[in-house]
Protein backbone atom coordinates (compact mmCIF):
# COMPACT_ATOMS: atom_id res chain seq x y z
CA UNK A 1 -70.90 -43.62 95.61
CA UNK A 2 -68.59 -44.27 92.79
CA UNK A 3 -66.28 -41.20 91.79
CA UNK A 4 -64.32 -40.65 89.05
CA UNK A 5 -60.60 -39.81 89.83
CA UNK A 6 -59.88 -36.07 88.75
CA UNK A 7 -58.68 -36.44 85.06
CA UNK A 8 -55.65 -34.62 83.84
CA UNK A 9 -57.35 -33.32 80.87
CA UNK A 10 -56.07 -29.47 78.79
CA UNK A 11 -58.92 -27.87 80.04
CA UNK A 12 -58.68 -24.88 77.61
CA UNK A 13 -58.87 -27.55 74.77
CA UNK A 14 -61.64 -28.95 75.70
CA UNK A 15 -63.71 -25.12 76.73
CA UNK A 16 -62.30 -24.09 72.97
CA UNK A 17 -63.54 -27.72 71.68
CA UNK A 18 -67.36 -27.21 73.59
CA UNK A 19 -67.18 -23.39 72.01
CA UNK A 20 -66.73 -24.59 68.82
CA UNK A 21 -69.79 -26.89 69.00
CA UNK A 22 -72.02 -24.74 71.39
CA UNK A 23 -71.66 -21.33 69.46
CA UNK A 24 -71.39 -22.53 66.10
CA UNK A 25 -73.29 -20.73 63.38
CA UNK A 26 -74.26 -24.63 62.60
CA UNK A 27 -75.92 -25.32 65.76
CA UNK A 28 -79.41 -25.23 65.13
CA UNK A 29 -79.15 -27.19 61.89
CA UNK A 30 -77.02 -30.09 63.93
CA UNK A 31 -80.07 -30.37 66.10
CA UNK A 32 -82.25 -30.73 62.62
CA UNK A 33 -80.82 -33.00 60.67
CA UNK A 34 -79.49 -35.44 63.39
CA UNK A 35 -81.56 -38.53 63.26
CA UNK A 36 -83.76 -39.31 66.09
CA UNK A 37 -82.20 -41.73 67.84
CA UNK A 38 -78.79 -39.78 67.96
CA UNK A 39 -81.13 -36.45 69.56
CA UNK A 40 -82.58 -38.65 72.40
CA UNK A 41 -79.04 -39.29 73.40
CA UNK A 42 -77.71 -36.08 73.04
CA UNK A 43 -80.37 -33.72 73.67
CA UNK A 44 -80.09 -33.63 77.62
CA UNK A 45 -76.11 -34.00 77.20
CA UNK A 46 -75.57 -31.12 75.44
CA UNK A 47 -78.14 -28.87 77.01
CA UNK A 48 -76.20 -29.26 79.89
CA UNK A 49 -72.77 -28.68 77.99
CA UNK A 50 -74.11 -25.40 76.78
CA UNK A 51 -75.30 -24.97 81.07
CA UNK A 52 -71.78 -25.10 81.68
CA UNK A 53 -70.31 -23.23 78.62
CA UNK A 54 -71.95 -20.20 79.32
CA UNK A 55 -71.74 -20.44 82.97
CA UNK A 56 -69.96 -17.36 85.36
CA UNK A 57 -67.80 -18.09 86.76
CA UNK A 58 -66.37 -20.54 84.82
CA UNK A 59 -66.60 -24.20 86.55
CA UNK A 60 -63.88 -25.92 85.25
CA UNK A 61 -64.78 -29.46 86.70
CA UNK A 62 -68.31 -29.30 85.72
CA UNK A 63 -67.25 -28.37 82.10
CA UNK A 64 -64.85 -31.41 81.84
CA UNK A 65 -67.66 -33.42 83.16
CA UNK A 66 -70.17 -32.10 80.60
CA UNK A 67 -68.19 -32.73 77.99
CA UNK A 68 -67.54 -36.07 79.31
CA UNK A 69 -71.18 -37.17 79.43
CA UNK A 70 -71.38 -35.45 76.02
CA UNK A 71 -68.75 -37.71 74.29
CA UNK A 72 -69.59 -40.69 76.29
CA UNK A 73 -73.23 -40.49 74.99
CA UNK A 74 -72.17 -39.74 71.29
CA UNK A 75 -68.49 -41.57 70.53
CA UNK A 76 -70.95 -44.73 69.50
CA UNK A 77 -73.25 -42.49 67.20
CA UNK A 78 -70.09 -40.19 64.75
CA UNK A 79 -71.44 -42.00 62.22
CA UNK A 80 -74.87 -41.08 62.06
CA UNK A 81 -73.57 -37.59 62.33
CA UNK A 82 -73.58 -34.88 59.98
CA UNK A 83 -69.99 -35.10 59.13
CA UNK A 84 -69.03 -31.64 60.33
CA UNK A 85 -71.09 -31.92 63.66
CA UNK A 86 -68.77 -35.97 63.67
CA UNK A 87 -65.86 -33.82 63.58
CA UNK A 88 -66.24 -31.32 66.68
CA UNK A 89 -67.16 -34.37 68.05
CA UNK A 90 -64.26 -35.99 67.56
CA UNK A 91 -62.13 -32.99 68.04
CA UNK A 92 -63.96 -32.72 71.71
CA UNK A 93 -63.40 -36.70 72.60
CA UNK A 94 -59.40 -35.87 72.06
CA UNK A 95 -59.78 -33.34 74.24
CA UNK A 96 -61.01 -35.28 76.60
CA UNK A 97 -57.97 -37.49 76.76
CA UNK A 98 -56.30 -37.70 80.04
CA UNK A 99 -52.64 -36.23 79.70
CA UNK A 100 -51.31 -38.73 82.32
CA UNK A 101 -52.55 -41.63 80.90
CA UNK A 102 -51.00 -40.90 77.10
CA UNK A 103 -48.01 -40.24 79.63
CA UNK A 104 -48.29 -43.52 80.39
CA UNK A 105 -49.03 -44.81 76.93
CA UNK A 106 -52.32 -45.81 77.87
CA UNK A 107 -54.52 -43.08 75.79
């Protein structure tokens, strides 16, 4: 079984990043007016990001991971984004960067 290596990520960054895309006001409309193909690869991906947003008590490592699958399934698809939804996305991906490795120059 192949695992990841525990990433040296801000975790509060990315639980304030998810909270701005999980309990936004503009939610329900992202979920509307993304196009099809972007929902089939996000629907199950953020379902489970708002699992782990709202879970007690909090689960750091499955958060992080979430979000991971969250920005790994969308970082292809900003553009067909509504541009606010693009930007929490965004926002969340550079959350997601791995302190050690910009250490290193590498992020």
């Amino acid at each position: 079984m192949l695992r990841r290596q525990r990433e040296d990520v801000d975790v509060e960054s990315v639980r304030s990043s998810v909270k701005r895309i999980i309990e936004s006001d503009r939610y329900d409309a992202w979920l509307i007016e993304l196009p099809d193909h972007v929902l089939v690869q996000l629907a199950a991906p953020l379902e489970m990001l708002g699992f782990q947003h709202h879970l007690t008590p909090r689960q750091d490592v499955l958060l992080v991971r979430a979000a991971r699958v969250v920005w790994d399934a969308v970082a292809g698809l900003l553009d067909d984004c509504p541009d606010d939804l693009a930007a929490e996305f965004a926002r969340l991906g550079a959350a997601l960067v791995d302190r050690s490795a910009v250490a290193r120059g590498q992020g």
